[in-house]
N, C-alpha and C. Protein backbone atom coordinates (compact mmCIF):
# COMPACT_ATOMS: atom_id res chain seq x y z
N UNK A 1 -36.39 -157.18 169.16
CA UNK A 1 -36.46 -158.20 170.19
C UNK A 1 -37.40 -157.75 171.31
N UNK A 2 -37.40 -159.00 172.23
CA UNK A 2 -38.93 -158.27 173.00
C UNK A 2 -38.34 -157.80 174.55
N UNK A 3 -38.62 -156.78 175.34
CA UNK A 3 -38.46 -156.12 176.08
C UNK A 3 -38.17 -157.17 177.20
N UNK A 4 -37.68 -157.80 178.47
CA UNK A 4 -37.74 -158.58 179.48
C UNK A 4 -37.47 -158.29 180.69
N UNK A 5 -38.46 -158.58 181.95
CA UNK A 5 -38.05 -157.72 183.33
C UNK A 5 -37.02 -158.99 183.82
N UNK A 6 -35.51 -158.67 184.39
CA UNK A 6 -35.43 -159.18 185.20
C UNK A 6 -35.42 -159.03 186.65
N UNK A 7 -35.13 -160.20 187.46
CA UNK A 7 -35.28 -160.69 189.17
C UNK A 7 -33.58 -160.75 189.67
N UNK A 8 -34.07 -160.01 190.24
CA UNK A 8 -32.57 -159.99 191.42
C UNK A 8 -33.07 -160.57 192.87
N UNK A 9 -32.14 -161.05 193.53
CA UNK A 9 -32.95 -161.09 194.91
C UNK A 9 -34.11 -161.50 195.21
N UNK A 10 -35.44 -161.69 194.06
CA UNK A 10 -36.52 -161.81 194.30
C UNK A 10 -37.50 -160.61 193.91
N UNK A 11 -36.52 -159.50 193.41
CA UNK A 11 -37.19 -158.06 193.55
C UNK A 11 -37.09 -157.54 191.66
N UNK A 12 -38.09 -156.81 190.89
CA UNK A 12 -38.04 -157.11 189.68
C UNK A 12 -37.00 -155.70 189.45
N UNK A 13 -35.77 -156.16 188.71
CA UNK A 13 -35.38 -154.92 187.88
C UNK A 13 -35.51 -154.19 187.07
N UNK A 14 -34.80 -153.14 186.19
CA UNK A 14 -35.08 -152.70 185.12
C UNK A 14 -35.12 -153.63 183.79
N UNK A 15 -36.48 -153.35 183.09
CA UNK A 15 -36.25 -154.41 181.87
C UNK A 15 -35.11 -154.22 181.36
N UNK A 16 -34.33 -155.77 180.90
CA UNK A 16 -33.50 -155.69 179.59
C UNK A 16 -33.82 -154.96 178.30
N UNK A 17 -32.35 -154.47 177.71
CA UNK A 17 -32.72 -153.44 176.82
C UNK A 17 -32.86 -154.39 175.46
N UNK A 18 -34.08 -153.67 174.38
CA UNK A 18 -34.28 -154.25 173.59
C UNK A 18 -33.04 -154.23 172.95
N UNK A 19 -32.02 -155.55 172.06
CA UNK A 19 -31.33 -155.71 171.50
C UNK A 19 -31.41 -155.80 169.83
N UNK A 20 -30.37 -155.65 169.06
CA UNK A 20 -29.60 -155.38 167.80
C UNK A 20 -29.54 -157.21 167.31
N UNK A 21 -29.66 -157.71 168.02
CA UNK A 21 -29.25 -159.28 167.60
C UNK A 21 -29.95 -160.10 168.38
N UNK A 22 -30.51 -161.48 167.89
CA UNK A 22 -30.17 -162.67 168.90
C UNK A 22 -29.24 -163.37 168.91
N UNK A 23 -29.38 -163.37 170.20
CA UNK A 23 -27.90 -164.01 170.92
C UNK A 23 -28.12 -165.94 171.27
N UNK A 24 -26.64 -166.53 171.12
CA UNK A 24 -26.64 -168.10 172.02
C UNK A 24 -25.65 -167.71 172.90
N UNK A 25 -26.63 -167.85 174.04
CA UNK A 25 -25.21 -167.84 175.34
C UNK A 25 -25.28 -169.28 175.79
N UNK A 26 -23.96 -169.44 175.94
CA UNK A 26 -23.49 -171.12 176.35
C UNK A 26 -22.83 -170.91 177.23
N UNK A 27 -23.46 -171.73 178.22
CA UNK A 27 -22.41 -171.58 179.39
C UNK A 27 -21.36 -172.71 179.91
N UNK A 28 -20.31 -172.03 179.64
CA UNK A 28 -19.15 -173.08 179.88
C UNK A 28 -18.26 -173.53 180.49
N UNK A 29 -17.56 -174.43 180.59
CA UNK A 29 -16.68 -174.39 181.94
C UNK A 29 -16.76 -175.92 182.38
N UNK A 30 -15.74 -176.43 183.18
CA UNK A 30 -15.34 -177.69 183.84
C UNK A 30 -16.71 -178.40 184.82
N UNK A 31 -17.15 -179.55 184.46
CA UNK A 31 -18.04 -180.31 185.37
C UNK A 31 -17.69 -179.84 186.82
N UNK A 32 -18.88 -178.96 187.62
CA UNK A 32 -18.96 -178.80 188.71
C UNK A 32 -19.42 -177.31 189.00
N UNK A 33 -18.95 -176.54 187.90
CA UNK A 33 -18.81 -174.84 187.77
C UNK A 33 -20.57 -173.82 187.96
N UNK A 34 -21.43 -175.15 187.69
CA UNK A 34 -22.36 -174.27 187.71
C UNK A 34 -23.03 -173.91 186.86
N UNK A 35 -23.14 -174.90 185.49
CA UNK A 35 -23.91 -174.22 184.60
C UNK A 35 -25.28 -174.33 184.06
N UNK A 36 -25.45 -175.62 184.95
CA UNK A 36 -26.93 -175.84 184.38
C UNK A 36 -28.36 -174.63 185.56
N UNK A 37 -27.15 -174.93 186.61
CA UNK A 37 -27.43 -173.41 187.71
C UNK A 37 -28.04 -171.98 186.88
N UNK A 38 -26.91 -171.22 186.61
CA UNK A 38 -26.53 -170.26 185.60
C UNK A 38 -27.79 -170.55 184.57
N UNK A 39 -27.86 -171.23 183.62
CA UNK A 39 -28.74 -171.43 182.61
C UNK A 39 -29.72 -171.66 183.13
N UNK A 40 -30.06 -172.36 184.16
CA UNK A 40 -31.61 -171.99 184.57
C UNK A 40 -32.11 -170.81 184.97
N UNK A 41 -31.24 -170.24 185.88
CA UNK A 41 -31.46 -168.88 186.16
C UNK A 41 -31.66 -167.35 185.26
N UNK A 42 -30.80 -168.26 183.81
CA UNK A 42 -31.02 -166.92 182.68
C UNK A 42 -32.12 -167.23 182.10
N UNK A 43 -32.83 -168.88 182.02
CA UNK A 43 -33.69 -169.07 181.22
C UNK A 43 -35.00 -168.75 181.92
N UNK A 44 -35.46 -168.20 183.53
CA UNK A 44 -36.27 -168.21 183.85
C UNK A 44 -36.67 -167.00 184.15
N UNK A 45 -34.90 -166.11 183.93
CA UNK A 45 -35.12 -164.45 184.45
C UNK A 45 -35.70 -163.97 183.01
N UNK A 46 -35.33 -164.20 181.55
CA UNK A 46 -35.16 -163.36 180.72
C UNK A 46 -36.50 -164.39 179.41
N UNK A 47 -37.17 -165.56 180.22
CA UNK A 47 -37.88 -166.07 179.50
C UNK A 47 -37.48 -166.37 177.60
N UNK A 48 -35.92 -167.31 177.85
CA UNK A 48 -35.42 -167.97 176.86
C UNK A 48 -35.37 -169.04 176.77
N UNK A 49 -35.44 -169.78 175.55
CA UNK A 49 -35.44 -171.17 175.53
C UNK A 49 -34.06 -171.64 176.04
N UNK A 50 -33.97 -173.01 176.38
CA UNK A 50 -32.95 -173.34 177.32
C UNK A 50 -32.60 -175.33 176.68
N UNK A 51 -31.64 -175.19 176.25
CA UNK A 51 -30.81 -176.51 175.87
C UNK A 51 -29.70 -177.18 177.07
N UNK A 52 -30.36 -178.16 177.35
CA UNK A 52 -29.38 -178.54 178.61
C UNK A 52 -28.48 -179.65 177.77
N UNK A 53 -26.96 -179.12 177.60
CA UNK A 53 -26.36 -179.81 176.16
C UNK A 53 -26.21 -180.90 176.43
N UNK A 54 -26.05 -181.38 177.88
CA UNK A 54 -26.00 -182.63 178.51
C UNK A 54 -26.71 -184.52 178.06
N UNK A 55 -28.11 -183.23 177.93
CA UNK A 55 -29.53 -184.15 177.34
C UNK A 55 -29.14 -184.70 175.65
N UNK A 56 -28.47 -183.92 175.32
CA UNK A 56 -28.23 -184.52 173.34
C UNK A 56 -26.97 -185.23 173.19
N UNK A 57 -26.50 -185.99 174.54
CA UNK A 57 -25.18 -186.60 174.38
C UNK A 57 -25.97 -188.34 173.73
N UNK A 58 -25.46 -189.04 172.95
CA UNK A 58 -25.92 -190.14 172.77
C UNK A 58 -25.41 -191.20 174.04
N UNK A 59 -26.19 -192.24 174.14
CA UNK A 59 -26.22 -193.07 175.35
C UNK A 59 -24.70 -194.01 175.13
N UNK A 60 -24.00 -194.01 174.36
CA UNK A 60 -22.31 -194.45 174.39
C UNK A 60 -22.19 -192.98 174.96
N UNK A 61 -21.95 -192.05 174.71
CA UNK A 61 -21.61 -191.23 175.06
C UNK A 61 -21.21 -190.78 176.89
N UNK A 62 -23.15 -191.08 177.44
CA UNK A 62 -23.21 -191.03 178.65
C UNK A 62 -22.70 -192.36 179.88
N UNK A 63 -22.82 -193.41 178.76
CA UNK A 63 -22.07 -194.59 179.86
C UNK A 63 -20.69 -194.50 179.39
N UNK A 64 -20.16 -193.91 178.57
CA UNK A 64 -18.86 -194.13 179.29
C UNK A 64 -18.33 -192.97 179.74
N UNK A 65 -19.24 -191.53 180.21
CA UNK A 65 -18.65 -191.04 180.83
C UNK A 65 -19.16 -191.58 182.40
N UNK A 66 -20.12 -192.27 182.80
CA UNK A 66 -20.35 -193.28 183.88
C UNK A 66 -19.57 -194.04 184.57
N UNK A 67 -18.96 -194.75 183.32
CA UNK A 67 -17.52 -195.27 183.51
C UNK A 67 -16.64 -194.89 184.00
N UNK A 68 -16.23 -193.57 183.76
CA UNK A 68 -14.94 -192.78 184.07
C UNK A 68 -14.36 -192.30 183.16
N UNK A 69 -14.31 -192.75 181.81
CA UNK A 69 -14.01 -192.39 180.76
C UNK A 69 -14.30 -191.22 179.89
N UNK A 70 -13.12 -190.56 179.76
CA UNK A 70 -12.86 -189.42 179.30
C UNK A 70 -13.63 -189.50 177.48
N UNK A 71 -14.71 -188.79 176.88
CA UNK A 71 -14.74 -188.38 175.65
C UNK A 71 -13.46 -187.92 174.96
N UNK A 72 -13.70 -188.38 173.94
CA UNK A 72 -13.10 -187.91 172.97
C UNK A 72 -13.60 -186.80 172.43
N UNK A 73 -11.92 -186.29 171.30
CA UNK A 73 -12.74 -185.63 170.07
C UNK A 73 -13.82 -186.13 169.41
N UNK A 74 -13.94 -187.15 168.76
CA UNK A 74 -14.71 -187.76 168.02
C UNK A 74 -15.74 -188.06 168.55
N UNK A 75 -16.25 -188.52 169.86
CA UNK A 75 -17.19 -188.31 170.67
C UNK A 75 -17.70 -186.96 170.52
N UNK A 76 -17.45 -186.31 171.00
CA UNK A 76 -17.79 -184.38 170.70
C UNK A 76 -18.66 -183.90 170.07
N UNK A 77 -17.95 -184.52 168.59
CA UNK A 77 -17.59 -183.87 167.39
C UNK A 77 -19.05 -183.81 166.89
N UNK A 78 -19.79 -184.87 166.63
CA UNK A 78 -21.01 -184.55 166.29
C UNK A 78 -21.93 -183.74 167.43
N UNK A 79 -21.91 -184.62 168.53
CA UNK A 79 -22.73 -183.79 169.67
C UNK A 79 -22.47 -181.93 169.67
N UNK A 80 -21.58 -181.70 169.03
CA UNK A 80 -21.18 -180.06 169.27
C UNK A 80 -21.81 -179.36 168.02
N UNK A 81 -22.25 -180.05 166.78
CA UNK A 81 -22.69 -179.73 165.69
C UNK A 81 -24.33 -179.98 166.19
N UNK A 82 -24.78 -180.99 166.51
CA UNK A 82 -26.41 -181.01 167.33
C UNK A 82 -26.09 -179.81 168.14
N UNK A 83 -25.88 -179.03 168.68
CA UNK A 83 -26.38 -178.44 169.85
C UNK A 83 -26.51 -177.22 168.66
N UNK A 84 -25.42 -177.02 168.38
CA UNK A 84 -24.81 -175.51 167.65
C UNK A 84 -26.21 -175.65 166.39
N UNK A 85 -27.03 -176.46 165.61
CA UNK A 85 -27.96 -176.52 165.04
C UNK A 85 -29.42 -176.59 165.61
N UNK A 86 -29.14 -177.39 166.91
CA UNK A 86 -30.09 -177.03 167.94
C UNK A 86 -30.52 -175.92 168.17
N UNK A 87 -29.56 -174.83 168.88
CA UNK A 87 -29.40 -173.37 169.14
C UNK A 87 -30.24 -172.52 167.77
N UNK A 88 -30.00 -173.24 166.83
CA UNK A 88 -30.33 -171.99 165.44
C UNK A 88 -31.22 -172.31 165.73
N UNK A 89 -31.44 -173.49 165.67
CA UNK A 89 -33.42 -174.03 165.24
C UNK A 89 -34.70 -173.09 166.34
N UNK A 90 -33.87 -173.01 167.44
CA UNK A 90 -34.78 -172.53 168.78
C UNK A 90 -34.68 -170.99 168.09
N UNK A 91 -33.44 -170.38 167.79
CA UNK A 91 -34.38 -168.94 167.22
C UNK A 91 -35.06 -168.95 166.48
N UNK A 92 -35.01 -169.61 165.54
CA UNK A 92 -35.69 -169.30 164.31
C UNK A 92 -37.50 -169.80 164.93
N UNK A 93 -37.40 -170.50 165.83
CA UNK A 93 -38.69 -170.77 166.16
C UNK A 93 -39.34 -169.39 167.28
N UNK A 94 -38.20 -168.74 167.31
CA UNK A 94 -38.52 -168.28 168.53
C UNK A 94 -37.98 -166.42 167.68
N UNK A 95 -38.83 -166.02 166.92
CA UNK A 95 -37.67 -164.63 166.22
C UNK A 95 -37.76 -163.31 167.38
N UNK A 96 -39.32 -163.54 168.09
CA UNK A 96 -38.99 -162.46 168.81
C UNK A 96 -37.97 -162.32 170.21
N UNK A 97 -37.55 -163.52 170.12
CA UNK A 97 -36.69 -163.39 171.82
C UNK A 97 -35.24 -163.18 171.54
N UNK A 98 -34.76 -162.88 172.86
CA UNK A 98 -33.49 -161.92 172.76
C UNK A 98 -32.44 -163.29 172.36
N UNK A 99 -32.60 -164.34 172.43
CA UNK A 99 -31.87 -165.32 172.09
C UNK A 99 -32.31 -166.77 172.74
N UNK A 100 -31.83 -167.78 172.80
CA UNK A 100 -31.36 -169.21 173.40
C UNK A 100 -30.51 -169.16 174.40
N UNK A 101 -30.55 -169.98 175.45
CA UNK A 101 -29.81 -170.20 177.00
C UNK A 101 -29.11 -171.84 176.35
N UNK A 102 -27.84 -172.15 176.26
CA UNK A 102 -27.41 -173.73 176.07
C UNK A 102 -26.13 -173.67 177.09
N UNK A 103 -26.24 -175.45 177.49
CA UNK A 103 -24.92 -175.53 178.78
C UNK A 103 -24.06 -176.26 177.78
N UNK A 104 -22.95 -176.36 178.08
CA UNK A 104 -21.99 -177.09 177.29
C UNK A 104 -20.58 -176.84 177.41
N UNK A 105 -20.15 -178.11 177.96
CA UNK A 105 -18.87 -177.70 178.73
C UNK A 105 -17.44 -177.10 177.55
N UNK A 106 -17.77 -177.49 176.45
CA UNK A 106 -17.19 -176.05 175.44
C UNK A 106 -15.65 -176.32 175.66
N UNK A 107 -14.67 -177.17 175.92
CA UNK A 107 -13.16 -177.07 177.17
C UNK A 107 -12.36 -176.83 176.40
N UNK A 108 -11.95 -177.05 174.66
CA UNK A 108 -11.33 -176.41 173.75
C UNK A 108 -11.58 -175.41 173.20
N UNK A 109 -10.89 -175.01 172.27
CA UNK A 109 -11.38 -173.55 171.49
C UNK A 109 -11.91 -174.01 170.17
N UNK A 110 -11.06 -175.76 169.69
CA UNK A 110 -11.96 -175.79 168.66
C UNK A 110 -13.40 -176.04 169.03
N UNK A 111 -13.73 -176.74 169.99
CA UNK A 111 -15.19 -176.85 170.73
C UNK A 111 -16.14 -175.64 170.31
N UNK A 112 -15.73 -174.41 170.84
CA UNK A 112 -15.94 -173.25 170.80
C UNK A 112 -16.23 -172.82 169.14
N UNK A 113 -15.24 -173.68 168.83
CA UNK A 113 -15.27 -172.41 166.95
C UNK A 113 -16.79 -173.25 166.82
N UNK A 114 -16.77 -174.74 166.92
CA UNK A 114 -17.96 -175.69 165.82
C UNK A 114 -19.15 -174.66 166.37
N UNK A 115 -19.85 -173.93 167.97
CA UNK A 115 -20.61 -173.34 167.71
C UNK A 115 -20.52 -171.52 167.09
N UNK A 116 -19.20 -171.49 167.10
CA UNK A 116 -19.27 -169.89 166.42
C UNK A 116 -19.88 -170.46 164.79
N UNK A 117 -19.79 -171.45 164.03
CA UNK A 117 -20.18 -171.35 162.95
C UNK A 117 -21.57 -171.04 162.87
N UNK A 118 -22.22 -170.83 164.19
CA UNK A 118 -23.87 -170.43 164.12
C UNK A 118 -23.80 -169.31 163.57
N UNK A 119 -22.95 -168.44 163.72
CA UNK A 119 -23.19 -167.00 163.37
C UNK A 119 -22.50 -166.47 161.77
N UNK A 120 -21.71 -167.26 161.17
CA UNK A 120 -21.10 -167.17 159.97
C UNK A 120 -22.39 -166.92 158.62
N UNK A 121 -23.36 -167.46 158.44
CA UNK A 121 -24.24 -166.97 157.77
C UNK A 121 -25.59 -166.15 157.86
N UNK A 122 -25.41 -165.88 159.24
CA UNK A 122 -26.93 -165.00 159.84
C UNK A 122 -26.29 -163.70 160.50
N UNK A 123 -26.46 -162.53 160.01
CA UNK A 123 -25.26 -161.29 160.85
C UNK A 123 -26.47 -161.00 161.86
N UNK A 124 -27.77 -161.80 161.97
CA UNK A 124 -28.56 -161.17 163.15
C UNK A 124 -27.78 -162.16 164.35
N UNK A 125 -27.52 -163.03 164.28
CA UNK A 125 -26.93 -163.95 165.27
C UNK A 125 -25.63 -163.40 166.04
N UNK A 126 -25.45 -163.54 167.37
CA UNK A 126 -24.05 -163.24 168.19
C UNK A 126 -23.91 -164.62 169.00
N UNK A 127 -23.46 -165.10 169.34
CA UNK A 127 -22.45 -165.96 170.19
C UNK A 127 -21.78 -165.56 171.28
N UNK A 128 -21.94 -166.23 172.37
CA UNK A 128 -21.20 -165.47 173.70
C UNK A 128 -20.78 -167.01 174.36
N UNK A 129 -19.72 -166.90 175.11
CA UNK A 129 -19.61 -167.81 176.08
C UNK A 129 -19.54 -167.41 177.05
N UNK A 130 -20.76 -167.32 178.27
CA UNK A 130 -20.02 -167.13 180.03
C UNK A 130 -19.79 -168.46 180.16
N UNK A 131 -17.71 -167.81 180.56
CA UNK A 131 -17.05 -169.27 180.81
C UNK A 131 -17.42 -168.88 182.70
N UNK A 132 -17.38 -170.06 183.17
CA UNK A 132 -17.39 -170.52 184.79
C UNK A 132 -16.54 -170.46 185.48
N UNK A 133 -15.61 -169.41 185.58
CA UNK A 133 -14.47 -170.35 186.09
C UNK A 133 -13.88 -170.31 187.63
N UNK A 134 -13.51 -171.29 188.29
CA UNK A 134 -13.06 -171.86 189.85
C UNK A 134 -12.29 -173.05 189.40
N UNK A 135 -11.45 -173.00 190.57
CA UNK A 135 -10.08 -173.96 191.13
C UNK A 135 -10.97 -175.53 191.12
N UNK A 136 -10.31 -176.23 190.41
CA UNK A 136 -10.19 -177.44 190.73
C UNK A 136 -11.00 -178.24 191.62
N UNK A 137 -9.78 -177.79 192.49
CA UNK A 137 -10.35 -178.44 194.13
C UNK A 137 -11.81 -178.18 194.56
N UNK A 138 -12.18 -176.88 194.24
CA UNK A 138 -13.72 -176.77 194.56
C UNK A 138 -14.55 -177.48 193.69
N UNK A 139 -13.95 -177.84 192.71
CA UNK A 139 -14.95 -177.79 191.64
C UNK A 139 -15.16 -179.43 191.81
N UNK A 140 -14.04 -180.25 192.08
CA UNK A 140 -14.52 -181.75 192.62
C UNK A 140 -14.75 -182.06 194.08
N UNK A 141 -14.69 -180.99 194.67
CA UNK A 141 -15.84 -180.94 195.95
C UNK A 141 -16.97 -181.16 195.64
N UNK A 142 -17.73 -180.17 194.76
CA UNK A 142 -19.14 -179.86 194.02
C UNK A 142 -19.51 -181.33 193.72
N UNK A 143 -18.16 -181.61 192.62
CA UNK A 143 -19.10 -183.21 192.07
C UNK A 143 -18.94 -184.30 193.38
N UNK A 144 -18.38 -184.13 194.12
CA UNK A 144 -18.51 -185.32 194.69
C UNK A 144 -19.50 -185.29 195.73
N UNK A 145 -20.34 -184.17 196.12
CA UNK A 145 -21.57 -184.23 196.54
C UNK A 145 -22.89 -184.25 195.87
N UNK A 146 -22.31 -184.77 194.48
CA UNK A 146 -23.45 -184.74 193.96
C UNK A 146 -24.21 -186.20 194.42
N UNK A 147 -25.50 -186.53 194.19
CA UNK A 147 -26.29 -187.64 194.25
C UNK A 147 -27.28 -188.49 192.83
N UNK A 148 -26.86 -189.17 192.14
CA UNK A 148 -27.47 -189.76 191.22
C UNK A 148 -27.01 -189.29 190.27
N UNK A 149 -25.60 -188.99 189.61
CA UNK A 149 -25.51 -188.15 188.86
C UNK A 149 -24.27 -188.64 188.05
N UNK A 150 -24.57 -188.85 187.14
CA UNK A 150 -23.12 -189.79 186.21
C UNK A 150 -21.78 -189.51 186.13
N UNK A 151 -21.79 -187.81 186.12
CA UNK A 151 -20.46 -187.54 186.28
C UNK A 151 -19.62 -187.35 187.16
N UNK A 152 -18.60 -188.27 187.40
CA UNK A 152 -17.71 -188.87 188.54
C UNK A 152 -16.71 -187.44 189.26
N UNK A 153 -16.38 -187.87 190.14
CA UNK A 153 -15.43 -186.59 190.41
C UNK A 153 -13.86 -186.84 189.70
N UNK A 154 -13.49 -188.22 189.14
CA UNK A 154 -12.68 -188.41 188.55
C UNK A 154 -12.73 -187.72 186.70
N UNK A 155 -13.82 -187.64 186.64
CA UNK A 155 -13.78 -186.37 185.36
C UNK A 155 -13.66 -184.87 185.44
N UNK A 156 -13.58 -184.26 186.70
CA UNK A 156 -13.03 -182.94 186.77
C UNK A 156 -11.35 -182.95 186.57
N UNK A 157 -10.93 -183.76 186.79
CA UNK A 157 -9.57 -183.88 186.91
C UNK A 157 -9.21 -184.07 185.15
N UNK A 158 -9.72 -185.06 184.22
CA UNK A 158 -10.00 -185.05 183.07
C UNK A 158 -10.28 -183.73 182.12
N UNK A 159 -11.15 -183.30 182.71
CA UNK A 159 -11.72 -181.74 181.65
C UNK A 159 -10.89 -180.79 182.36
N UNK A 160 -10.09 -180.73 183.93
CA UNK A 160 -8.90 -179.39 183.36
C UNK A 160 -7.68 -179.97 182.93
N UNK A 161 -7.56 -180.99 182.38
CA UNK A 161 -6.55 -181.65 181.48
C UNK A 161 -6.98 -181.52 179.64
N UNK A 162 -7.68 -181.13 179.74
CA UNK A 162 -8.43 -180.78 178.34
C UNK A 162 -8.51 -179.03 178.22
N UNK A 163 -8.90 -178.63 179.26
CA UNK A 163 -9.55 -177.18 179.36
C UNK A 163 -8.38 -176.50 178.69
N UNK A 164 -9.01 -175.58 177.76
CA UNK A 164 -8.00 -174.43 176.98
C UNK A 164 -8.67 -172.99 177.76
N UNK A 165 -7.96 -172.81 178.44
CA UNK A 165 -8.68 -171.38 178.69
C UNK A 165 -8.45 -170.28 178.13
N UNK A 166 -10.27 -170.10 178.23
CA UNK A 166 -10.12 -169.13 176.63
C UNK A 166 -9.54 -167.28 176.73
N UNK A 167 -8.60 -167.28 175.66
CA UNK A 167 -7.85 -166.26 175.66
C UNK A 167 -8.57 -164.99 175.28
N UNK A 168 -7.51 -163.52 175.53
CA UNK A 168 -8.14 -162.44 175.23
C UNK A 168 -8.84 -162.52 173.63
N UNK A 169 -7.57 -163.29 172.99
CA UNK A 169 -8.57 -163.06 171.59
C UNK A 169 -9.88 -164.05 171.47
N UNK A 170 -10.25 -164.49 172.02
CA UNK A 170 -11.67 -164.97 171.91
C UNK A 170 -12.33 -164.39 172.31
N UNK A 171 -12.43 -162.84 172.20
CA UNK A 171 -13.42 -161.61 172.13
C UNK A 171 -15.18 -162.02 172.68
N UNK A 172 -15.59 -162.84 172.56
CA UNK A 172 -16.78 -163.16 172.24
C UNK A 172 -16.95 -164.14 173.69
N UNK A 173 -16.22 -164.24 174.48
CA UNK A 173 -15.78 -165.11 175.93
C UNK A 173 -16.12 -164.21 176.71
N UNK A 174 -16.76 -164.37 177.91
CA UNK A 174 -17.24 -163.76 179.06
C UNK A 174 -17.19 -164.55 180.62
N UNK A 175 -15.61 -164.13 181.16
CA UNK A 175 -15.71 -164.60 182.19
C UNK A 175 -16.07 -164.16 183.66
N UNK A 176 -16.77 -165.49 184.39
CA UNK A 176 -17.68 -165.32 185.39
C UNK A 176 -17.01 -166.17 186.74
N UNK A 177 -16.51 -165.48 187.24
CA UNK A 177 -16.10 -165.77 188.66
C UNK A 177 -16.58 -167.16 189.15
N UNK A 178 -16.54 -168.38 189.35
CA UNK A 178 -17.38 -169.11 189.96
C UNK A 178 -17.24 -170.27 191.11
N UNK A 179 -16.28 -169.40 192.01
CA UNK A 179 -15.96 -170.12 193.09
C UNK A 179 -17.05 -169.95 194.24
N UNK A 180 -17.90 -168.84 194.21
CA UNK A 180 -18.88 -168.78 195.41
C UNK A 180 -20.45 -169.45 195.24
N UNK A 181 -21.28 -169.06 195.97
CA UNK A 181 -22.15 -170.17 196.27
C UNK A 181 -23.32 -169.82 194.96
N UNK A 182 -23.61 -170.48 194.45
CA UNK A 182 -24.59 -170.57 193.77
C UNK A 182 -25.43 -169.24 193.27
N UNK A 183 -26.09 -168.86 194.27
CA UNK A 183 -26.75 -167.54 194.04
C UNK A 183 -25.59 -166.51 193.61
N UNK A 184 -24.49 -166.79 194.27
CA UNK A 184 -23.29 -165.53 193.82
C UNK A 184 -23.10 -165.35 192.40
N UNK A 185 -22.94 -167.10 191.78
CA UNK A 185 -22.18 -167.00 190.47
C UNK A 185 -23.79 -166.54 189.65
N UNK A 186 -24.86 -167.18 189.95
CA UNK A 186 -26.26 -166.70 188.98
C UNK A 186 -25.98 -165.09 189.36
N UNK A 187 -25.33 -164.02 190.34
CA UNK A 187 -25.96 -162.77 190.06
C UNK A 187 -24.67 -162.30 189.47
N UNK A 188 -23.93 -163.30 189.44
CA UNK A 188 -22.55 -162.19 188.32
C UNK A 188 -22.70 -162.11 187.24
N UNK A 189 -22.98 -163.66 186.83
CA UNK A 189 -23.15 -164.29 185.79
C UNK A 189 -24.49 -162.88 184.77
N UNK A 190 -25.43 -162.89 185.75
CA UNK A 190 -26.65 -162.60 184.92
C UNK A 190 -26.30 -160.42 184.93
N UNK A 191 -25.52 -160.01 185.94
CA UNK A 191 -24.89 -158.70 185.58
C UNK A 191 -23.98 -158.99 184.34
N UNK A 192 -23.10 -160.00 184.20
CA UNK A 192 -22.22 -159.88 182.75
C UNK A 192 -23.10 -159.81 181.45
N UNK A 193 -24.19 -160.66 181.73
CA UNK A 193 -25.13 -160.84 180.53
C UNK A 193 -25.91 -159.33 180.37
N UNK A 194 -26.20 -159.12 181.43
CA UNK A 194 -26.68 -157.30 181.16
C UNK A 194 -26.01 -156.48 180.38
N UNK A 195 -24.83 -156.58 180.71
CA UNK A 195 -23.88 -155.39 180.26
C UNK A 195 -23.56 -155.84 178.88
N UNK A 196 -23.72 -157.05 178.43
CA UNK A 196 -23.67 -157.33 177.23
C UNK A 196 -24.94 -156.83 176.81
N UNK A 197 -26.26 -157.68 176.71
CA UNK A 197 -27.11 -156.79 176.19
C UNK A 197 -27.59 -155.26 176.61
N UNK A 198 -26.94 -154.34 177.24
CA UNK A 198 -26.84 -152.90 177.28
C UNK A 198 -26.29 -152.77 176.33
N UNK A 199 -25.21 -152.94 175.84
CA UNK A 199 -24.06 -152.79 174.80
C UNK A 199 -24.64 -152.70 173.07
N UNK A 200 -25.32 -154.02 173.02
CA UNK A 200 -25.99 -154.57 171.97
C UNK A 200 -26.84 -153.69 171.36
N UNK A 201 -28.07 -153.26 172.68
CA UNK A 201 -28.89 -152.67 172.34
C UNK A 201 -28.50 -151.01 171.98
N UNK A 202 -27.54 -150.66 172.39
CA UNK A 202 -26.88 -149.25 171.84
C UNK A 202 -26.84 -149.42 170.32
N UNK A 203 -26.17 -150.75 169.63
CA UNK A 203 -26.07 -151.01 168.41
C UNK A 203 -27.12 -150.14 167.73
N UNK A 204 -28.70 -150.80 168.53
CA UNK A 204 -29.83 -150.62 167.82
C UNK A 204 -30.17 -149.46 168.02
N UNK A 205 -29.75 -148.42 168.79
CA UNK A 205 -30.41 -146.85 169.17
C UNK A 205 -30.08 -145.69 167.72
């Protein structure tokens, strides 16, 4: 994989260590948490392609979450198989990079398994989720200052009525603090992702 400097602060760090695998990190978590934040910030520090899962919802999909209306499973269900085939397609186009950046609010575990099946026939592939996680209350603060933006603050209340939070045994889960301001959760967020690929790249030493 190819060597990458990242930006802290503005100031360049030590390159990322070359890694053992490419990786899909998805970042996940309840409307409001921060992830298209987060994913921009990994996709611009570590120069990865970047799926905003948002964009591959079909247009039933997006008016009735406009509406107020909660998705379904069945709603999901395909959209979670596009992304998770999405994700392959961008490595394979992409073999020298350390992986794909995708957002996707992920709120079950079966959610979660449809993209672990990325990695069931490729052992170069890993899977990670940095989940997002903050209280509620902040988190429909967030949406309700949003401006032009479909998703209501009456759907945060919806997705932690859905949200499974993911347990120790979902090994492959990486949680990221995300009650503080923006820049806070991008520099935790992007230290958790370090220490993962530190880890990785030991694989390969």
């Amino acid at each position: 994989m190819q060597t990458t400097t990242t930006q802290l602060n503005g100031a360049a760090a030590d390159p990322a260590p070359t890694t053992a695998h490419q990786h899909i990190w998805v970042i996940t978590g309840p409307a409001g948490c921060g992830k298209t934040s987060v994913a921009e910030h990994m996709h611009q520090t570590f120069s990865l392609p970047y799926l905003e899962g948002d964009t591959f919802h079909t247009p039933e999909n997006v008016q009735k979450m406009a509406n107020g209306q909660p998705l379904t499973d069945a709603d999901r269900w395909d959209w979670l198989i596009l992304l998770r085939e999405e994700a392959i397609s961008a490595l394979k186009k992409s073999p020298s990079s350390a992986g794909v950046v995708v957002t996707c609010s992920a709120l079950k575990r079966k959610y979660r398994d449809v993209i672990r099946i990325a990695t069931y026939h490729d052992p170069s592939v890993r899977v990670h989720f940095v989940f997002l996680s903050a209280s509620e209350t902040a988190l429909m603060d967030r949406v309700r200052a949003r401006k032009n933006h479909y998703m209501k603050d009456s759907m945060v209340r919806s997705q932690f009525e859905s949200l499974e939070t993911p347990t120790e045994e979902e090994r492959d889960v990486l949680s990221v603090d995300a009650s503080g301001t923006s820049v806070e959760v991008q520099r935790l967020a992007l230290e958790t992702v370090n220490e993962c690929l530190s880890r990785d790249a030991g694989l390969r030493a």
